[in-house]
Every structure is written in C-alpha cells, then in structure tokens.
Protein backbone atom coordinates (compact mmCIF):
# COMPACT_ATOMS: atom_id res chain seq x y z
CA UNK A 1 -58.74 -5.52 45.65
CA UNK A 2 -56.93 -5.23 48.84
CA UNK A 3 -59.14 -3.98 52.11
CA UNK A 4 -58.39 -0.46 53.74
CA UNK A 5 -56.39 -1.35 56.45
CA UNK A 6 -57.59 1.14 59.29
CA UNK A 7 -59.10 -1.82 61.18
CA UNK A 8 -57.99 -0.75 64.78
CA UNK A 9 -58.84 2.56 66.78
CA UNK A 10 -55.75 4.98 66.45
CA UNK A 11 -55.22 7.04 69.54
CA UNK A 12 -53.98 10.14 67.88
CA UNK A 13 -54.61 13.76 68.44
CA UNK A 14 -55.29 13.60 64.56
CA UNK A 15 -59.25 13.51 64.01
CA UNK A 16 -58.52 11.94 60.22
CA UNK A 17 -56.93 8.84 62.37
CA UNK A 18 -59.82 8.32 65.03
CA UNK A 19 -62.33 6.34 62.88
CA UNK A 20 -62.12 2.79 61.47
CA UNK A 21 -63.83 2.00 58.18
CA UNK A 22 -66.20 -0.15 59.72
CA UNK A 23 -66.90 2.61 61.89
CA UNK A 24 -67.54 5.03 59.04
CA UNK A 25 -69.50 2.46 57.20
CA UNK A 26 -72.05 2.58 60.28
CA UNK A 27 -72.80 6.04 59.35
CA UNK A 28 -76.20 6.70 57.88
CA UNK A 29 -75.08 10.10 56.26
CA UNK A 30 -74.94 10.39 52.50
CA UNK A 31 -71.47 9.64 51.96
CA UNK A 32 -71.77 6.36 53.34
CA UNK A 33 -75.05 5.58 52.11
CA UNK A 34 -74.82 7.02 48.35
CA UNK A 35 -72.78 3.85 47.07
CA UNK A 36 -73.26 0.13 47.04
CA UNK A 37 -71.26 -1.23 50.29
CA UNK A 38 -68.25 -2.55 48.30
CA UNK A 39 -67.32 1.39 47.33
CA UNK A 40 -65.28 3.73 48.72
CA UNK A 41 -66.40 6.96 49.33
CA UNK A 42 -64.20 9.70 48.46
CA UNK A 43 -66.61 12.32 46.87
CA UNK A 44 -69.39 13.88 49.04
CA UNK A 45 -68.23 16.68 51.15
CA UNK A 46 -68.28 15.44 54.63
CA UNK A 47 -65.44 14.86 56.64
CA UNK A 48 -64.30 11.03 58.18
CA UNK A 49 -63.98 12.39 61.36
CA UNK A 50 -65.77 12.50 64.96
CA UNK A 51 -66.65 15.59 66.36
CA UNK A 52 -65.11 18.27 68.60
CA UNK A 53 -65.72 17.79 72.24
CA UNK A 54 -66.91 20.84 72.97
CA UNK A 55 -69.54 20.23 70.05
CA UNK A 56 -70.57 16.71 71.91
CA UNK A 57 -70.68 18.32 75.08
CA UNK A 58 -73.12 21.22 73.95
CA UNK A 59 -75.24 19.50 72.13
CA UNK A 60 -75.46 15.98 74.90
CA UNK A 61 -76.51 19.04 77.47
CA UNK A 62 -79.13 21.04 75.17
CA UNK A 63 -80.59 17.40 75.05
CA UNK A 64 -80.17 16.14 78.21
CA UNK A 65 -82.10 20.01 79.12
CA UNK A 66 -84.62 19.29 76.98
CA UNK A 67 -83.25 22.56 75.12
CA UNK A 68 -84.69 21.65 71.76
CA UNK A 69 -86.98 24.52 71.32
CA UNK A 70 -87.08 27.13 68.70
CA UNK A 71 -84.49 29.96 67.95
CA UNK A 72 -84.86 32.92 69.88
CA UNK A 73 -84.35 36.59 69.60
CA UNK A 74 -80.67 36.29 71.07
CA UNK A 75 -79.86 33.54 68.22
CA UNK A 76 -77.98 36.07 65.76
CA UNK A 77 -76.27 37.91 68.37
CA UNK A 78 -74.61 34.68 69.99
CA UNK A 79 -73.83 33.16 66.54
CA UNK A 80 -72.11 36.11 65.61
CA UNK A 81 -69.87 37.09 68.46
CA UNK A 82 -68.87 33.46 68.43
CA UNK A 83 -67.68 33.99 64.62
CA UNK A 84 -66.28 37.45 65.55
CA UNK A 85 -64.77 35.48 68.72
CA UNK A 86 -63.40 33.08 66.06
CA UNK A 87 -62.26 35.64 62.97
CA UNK A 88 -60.16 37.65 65.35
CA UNK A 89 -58.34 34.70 66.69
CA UNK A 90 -58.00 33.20 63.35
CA UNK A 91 -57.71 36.34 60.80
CA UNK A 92 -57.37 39.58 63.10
CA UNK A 93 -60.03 40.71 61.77
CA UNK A 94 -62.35 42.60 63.48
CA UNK A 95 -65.45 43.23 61.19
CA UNK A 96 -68.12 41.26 61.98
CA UNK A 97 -70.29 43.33 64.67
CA UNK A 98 -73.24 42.09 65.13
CA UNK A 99 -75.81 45.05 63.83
CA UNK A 100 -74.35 43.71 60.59
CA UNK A 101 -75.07 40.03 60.84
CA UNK A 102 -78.19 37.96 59.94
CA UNK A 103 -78.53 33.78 61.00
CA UNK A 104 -79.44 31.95 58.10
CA UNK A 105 -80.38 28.62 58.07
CA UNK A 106 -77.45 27.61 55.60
CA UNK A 107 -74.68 28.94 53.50
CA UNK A 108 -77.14 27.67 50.31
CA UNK A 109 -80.02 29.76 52.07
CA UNK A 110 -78.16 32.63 52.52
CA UNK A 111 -76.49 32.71 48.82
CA UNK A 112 -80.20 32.66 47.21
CA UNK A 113 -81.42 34.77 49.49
CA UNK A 114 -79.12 37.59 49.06
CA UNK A 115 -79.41 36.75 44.82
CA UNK A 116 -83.06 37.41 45.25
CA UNK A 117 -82.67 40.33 47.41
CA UNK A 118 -79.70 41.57 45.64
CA UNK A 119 -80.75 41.66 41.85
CA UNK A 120 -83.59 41.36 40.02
CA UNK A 121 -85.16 38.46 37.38
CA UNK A 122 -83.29 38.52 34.31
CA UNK A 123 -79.65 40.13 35.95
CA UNK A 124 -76.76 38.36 36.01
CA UNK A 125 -74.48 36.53 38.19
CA UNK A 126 -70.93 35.76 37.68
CA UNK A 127 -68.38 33.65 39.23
CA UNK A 128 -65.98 31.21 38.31
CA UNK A 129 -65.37 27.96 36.75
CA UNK A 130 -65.22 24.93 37.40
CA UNK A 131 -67.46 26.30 40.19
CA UNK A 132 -69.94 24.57 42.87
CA UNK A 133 -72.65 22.78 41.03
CA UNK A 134 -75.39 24.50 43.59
CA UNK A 135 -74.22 27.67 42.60
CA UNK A 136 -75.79 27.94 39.42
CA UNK A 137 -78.77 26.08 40.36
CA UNK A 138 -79.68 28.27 42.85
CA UNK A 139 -79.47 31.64 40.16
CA UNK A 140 -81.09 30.10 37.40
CA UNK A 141 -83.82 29.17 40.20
CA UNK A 142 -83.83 32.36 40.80
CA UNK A 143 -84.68 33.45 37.42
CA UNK A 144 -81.15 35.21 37.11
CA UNK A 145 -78.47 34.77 34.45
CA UNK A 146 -75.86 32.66 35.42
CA UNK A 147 -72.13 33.09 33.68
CA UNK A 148 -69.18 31.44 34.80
CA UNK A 149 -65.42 32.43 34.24
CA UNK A 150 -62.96 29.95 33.43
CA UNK A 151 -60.00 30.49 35.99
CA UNK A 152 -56.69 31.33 34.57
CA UNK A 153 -53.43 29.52 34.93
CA UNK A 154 -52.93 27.81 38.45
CA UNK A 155 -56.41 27.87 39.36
CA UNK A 156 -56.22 31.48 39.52
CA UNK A 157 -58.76 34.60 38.87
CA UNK A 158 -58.10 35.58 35.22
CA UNK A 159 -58.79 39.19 36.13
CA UNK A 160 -58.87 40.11 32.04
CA UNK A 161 -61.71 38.18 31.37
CA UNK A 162 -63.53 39.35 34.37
CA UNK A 163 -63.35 42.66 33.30
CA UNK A 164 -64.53 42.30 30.18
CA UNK A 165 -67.70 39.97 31.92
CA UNK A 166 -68.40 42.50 34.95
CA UNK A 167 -68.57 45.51 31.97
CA UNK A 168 -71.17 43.27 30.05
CA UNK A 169 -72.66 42.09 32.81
CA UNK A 170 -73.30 45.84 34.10
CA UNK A 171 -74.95 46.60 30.91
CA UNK A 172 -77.55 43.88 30.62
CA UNK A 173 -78.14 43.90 34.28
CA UNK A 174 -80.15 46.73 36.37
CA UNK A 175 -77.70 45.06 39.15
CA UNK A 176 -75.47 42.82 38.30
CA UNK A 177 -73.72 40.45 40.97
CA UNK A 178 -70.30 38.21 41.45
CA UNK A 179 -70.61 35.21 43.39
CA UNK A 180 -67.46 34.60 44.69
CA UNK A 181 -65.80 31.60 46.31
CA UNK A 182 -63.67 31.98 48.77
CA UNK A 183 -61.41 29.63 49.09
CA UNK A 184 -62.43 28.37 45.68
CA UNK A 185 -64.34 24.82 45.37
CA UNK A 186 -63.16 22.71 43.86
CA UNK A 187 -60.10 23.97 42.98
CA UNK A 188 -58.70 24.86 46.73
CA UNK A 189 -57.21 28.09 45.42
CA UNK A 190 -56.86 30.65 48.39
CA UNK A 191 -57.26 34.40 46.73
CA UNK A 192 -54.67 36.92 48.09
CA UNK A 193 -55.31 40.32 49.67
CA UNK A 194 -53.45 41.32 46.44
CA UNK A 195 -55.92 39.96 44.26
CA UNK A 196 -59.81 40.54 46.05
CA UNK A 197 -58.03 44.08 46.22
CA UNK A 198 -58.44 44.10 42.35
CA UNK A 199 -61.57 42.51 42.80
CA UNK A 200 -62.58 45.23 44.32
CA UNK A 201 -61.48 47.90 42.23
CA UNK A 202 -63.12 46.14 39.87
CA UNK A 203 -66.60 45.56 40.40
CA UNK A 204 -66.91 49.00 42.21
CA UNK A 205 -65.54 50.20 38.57
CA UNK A 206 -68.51 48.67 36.59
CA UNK A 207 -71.11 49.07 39.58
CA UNK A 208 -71.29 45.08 40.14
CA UNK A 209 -72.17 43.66 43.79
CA UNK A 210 -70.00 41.03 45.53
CA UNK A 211 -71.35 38.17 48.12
CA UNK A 212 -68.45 36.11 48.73
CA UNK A 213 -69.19 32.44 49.81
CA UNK A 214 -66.42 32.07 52.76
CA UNK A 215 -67.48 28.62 54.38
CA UNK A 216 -64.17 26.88 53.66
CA UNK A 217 -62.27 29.85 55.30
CA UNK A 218 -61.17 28.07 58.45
CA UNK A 219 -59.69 25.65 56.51
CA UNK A 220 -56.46 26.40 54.70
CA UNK A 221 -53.02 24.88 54.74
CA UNK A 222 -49.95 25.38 57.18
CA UNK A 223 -48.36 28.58 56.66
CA UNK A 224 -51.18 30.06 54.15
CA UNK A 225 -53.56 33.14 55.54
CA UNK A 226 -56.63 33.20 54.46
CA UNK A 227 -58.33 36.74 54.12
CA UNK A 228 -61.74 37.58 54.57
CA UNK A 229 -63.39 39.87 51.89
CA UNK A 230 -64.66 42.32 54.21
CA UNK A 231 -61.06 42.88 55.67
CA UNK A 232 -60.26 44.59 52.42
CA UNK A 233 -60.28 48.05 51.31
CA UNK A 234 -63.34 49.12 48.91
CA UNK A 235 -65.95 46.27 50.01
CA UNK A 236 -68.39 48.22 52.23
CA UNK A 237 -71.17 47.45 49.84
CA UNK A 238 -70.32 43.55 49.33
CA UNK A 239 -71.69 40.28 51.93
CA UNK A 240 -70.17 37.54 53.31
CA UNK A 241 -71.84 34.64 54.05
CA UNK A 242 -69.46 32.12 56.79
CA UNK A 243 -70.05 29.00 58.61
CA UNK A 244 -68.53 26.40 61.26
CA UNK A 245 -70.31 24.02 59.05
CA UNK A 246 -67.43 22.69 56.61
CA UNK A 247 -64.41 23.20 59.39
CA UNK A 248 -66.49 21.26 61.90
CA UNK A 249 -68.18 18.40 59.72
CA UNK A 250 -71.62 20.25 60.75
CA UNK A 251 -73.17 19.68 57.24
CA UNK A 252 -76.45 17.79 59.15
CA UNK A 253 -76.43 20.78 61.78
CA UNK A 254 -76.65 23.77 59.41
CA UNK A 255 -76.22 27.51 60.26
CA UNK A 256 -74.50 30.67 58.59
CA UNK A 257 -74.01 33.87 58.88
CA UNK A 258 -74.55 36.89 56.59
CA UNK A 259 -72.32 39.47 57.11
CA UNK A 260 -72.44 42.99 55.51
CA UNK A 261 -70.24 45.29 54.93
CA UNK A 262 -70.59 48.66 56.42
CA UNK A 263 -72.58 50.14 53.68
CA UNK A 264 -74.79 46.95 52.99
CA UNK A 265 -76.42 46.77 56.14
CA UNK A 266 -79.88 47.41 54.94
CA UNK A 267 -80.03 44.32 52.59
CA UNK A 268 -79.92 42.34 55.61
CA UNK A 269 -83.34 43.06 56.41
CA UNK A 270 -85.06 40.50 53.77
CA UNK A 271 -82.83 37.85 54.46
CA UNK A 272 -84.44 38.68 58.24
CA UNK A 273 -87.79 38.28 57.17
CA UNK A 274 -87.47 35.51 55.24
CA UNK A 275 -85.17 33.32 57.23
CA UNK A 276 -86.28 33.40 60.36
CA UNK A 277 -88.44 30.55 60.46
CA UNK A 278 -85.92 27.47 58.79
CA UNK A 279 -83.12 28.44 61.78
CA UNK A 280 -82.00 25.91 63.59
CA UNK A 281 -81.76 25.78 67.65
CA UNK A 282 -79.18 22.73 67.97
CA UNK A 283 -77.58 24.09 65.20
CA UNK A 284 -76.59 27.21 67.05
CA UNK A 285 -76.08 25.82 69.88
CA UNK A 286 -73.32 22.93 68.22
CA UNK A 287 -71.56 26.14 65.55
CA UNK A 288 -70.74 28.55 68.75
CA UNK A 289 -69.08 25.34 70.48
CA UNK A 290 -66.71 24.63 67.52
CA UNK A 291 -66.36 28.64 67.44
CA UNK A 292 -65.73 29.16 71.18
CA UNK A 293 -63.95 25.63 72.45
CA UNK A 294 -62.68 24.07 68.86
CA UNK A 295 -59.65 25.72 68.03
CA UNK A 296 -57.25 22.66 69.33
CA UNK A 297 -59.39 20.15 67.37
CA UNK A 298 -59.20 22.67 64.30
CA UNK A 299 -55.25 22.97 64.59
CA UNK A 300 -55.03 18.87 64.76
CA UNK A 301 -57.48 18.50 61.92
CA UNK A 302 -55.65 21.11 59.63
CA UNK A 303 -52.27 19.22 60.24
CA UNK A 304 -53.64 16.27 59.37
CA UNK A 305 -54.82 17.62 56.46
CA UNK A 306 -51.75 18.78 55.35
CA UNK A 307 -50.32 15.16 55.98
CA UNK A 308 -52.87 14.04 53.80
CA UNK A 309 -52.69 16.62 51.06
CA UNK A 310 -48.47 14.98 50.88
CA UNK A 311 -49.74 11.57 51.19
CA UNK A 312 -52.27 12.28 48.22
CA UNK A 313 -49.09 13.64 46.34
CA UNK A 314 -46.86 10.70 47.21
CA UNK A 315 -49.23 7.93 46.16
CA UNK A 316 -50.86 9.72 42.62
CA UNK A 317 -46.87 10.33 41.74
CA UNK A 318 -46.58 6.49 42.34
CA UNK A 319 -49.67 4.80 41.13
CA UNK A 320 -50.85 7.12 38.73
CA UNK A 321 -47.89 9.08 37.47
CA UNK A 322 -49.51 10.84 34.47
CA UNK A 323 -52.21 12.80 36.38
CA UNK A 324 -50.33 16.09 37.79
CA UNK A 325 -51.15 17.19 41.63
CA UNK A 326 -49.84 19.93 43.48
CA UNK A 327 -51.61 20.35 47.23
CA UNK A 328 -53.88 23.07 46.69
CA UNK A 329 -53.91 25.98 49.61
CA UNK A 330 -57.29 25.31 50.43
CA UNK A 331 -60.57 23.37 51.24
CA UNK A 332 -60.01 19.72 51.87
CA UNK A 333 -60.23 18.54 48.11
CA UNK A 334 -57.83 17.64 45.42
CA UNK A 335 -58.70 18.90 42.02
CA UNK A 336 -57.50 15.99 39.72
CA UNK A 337 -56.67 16.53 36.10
CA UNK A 338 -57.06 13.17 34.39
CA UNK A 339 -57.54 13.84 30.97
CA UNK A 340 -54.11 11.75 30.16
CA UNK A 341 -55.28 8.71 31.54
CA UNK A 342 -57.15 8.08 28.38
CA UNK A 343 -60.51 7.61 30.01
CA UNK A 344 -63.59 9.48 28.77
CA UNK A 345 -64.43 13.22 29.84
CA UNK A 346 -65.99 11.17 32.95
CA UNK A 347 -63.13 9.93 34.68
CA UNK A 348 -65.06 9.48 37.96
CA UNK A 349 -67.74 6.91 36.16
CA UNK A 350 -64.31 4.75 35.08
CA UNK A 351 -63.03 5.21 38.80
CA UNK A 352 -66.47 3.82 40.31
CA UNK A 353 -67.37 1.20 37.71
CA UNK A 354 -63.34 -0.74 37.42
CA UNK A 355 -62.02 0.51 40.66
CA UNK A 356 -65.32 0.59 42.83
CA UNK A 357 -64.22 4.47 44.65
CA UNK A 358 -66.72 6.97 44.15
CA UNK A 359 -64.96 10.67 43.32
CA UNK A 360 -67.37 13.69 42.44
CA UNK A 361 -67.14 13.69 38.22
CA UNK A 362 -65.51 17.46 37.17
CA UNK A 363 -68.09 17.98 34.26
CA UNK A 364 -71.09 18.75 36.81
CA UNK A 365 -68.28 21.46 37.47
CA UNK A 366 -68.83 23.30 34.10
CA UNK A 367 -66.71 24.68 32.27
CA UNK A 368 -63.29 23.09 32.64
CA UNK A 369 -64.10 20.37 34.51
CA UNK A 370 -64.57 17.70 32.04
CA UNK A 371 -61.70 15.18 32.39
CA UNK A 372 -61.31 15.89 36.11
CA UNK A 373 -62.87 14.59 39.24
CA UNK A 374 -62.80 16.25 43.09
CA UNK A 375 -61.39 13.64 45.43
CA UNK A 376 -61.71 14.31 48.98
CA UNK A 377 -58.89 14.56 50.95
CA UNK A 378 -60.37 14.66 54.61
CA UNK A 379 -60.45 10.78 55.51
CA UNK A 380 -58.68 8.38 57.31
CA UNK A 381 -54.57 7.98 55.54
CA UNK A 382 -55.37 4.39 55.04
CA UNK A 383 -58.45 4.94 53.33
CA UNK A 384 -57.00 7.72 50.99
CA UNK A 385 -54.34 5.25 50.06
CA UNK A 386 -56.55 2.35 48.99
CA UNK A 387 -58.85 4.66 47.60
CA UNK A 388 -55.75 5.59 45.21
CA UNK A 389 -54.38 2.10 44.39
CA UNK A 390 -58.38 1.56 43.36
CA UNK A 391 -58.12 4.47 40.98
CA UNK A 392 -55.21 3.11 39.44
CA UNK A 393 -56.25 -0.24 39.36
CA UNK A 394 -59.22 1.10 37.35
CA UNK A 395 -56.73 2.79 34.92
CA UNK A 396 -55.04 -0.72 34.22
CA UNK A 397 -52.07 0.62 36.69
C-alpha cells in the first residue's frame, strides 16, 4: 500500500490541511486509537483538524486562572446568547431567548431526557432510517417504542409513509414523539423550509411531538441554508436540541442546548432538574468561544469541506466507478452505496480487513443501510485519497 502523503505542515487557512498523519496518529482520541496502527481512520465522527483559536485561547486562560470549577447559575444564560449570537449571524433567526433554553450536558443527554420527559413507557418514537445508531438505543432504554422510516428517493422524507406512521403512532401512544435529524446522519440530507413545513402540519394533525436533533446545523455546504425547526410556522410545541460540538470538533468538551418553542417552555423544567449536575465548566467556557470568535475558522473549514466532498467525488468515480456519490448538502459524511461491489451486506468489514481503512458499516444504520458504509469526509485531502485507493484496493480495483 502506498503511505498518505501529508508528511509536511501545510500553511493554509484550511483547518483539513493543518495536521500531518503522524500528527493525528499522536492523538489519544477514539478515532485514532479504535484501530490497529497500520489503519486508516475514516469512520468515527471527529474531525482531523486543530482547534479554533479563540477555543485555545479560552480554554489556556480558564486554566492558566485556575477556572476549573463547577457550572454556575449564569451557565445557561451565556451558552445561550452565544448560540442566539451565533443563529442570527448564521440563520437570521432570532428564536432562541434564553427563558426558553436549558444546558445539557450533551446532545445524547438532552435527546433522552426530553424522551423521558416527553412520553411515557410503552409510546413511541419515530424517525428515520438509516438513522444514528444512539438514537434508538437511547428510546428502547427508555422503555419507549422505537420505529424508524425508511427515507424516500434522494435521501429524502417520504412524507406518505410518515403519515400513515405518525396516525398509528398517535393511536398506540398516550404521546407519541418524532425524533428528527436535522441535517440527517448519515445521509447529509438538509430538509427544506418547504418540507419541516409539512412536518409540521403533520404531526400537529395527529397530535405527535417533535425534538429535532440540530447539532450538524452549522455545517452545510456552499450555497445551501440550513433552517432551524423553530424558525418555522406551527412548531411552538416542538424542541431543539443544538451544539458547537460537531462544527467545532468539541466531541471531548460536550455541551448542548435545549431549546423550546414558545409553547414548550414548561418541559424544560425536568431536563433542569435532572441535568444540572453532569454540565460541564470548560465545556462552556470552549462552545461560547467557537460561538462568539469562530466564524472565520467555520467559513475555512466549510470550504474545505466542500473541496473535499469534490475530491471524494473525483477519486470514487476513478477508483471505484460502480459505487454512485453525489456530495450530500450536509454533515461532513459521505453515505456510500456499495452494494455493486459484490462484497457482503458489510462492506466496511471487507474495507478494514483487504484494504486496512476503517469506515462506520451501514447495517448498525437499520433499515437501509446494509450494503453501505459512512465515510468521513472531514480529514486531511491526502488522507481521504489514500483512504480511497485502500478501498479499492480491497475491492480488487
């Protein structure tokens, strides 16, 4: 195999250029440390990046302070006027005030949370498929039903069949609930105002809750607008749940923020109670940063991105011809339909064992995902190019 041939510091305004591999391979994070040394990581959800210098900054003076105490009573405010700082420079939207905001250690921790507050042992929760493996572990946890709705043509919301599931739903359920993902993982879709206006319609048709899973918002391609659910019409009674976490590469410094709509204020209060001891200082301290100061590093990282997302399509029409890519809108994943390449359902386990890359497999995706895998797109060009020659080489290409 040939080596990845990042092997000198690129000054570039592009964070996906800043790191060498044997930088990267220094990291002690799970993506670097999940594989034996020879693989290359293209899986786990973490970005091959350094951080934002405001982020640095922050957190090298909260230590140098000594500021490493617990969160305070001004926590929540902070972290949401720096998101409300950070949607109306982004989004123009203007809805997140903070008597309808609750810190939450995590997107994950504010998801179940709001399930458990939300509905009620036995209900069910929609969303869609392939979905985020977490998601259903964390409703079935919660001694909820868990249904998933294969997405329609293009990776789109097949609003037919969620009819049909939100009016079935509604009748087993004292309160039933849709999960939504927003932009969708894995699949990088980016739902229109258009469509969560349906959405809307919808579930307030059949009675159904919404909590919309938005921590992938920042990060959509050039030229696409992402909307937040809350912006639209007919959502006072839904929750949104956002964080600097994925934009940022913050996954080891979690926070989130729940954000109600303007009739769903009082389900905040649980989520108060029975948060408030798992939030993180640091964490606070390192999201408002990116929120505040990170905007330039954002704009590089998205271009680079969307370098990336062509690169990805150059090299997969080259080396592996026969599995069909089009840059999705969203996230920093490719959603890879492999099923011609004449491997098993398990692509990824082919991709690891001959071509020693690791991708995440699609089946732990339900329904829909066997035959794919989720490659991730935010590393280093040289890396996502050797990272595709392995794949074919592991395909006999």
């Amino acid at each position: 195999m040939g080596s990845v041939r990042s092997d000198s510091r690129t000054h570039s305004l592009n964070p996906l250029e800043a790191l060498t591999l044997d930088e990267l391979r220094r990291r002690t994070s799970e993506k670097w440390h999940a594989n034996e040394p020879d693989v290359l990581p293209l899986g786990v959800a973490e970005m091959d990046v350094p951080l934002a210098t405001p982020v640095v900054q922050a957190l090298t003076q909260a230590l140098e302070a000594g500021n490493t105490g617990y969160t305070g009573p001004t926590s929540t405010p902070r972290y949401a006027q720096a998101f409300d700082h950070f949607a109306r420079a982004r989004w123009g939207w203007t809805g997140i005030r903070e008597p309808l905001t609750c810190l939450v250690p995590a997107v994950m921790r504010g998801l179940a949370g709001l399930v458990r507050g939300l509905t009620r042992p036995g209900d069910t929760v929609v969303t869609d498929a392939p979905f985020y493996p977490p998601f259903k572990e964390l409703v079935e946890a919660c001694g909820r039903r868990f249904v998933a709705v294969p997405l329609g043509p293009g990776h789109r919301l097949d609003m037919d069949r969620l009819d049909s599931v939100f009016a079935a739903a509604a009748r087993d359920s004292r309160q039933a609930l849709y999960l939504l993902c927003s932009p969708q993982n894995p699949t990088g879709t980016v739902h229109t105002a258009e469509v969560l206006g349906r959405i809307a319609d919808m579930t307030a048709r059949h009675g159904v809750r919404v909590v919309a899973d938005e921590s992938h918002a920042p990060l959509v391609a050039g030229g696409v607008r992402f909307v937040p659910y809350l912006s639209v019409p007919g959502t006072q009674s839904a929750l949104s749940v956002l964080s600097a976490a994925k934009a940022f590469n913050l996954g080891g410094l979690k926070a989130a923020v729940v954000v109600a709509g303007s009739g769903a204020a009082d389900d905040l209060g649980r989520l108060e109670t029975e948060e408030e001891y798992g939030r993180s200082h640091l964490a606070v301290i390192a999201h408002c940063a990116a929120l505040y100061d990170g905007g330039p590093w954002l704009d590089s990282l998205l271009a680079g991105l969307d370098r990336n997302r062509r690169l990805a399509r150059e090299l997969l029409g080259h080396h592996l011809p026969k599995v069909p890519y089009e840059p999705a809108d969203g996230t920093y994943f490719a959603w890879l339909d492999c099923r011609t390449l004449g491997l098993d359902s398990d692509p990824a386990s082919s991709f690891l064992e001959h071509g020693r890359v690791a991708l995440t497999p699609g089946g732990i995706f339900g329904t829909g995902g066997a035959g794919h895998a989720r490659l991730n797109l935010a590393t280093t060009p040289a890396i996502l190019e050797e990272g595709i020659e392995r794949m074919a080489m592991a395909t006999g290409g």
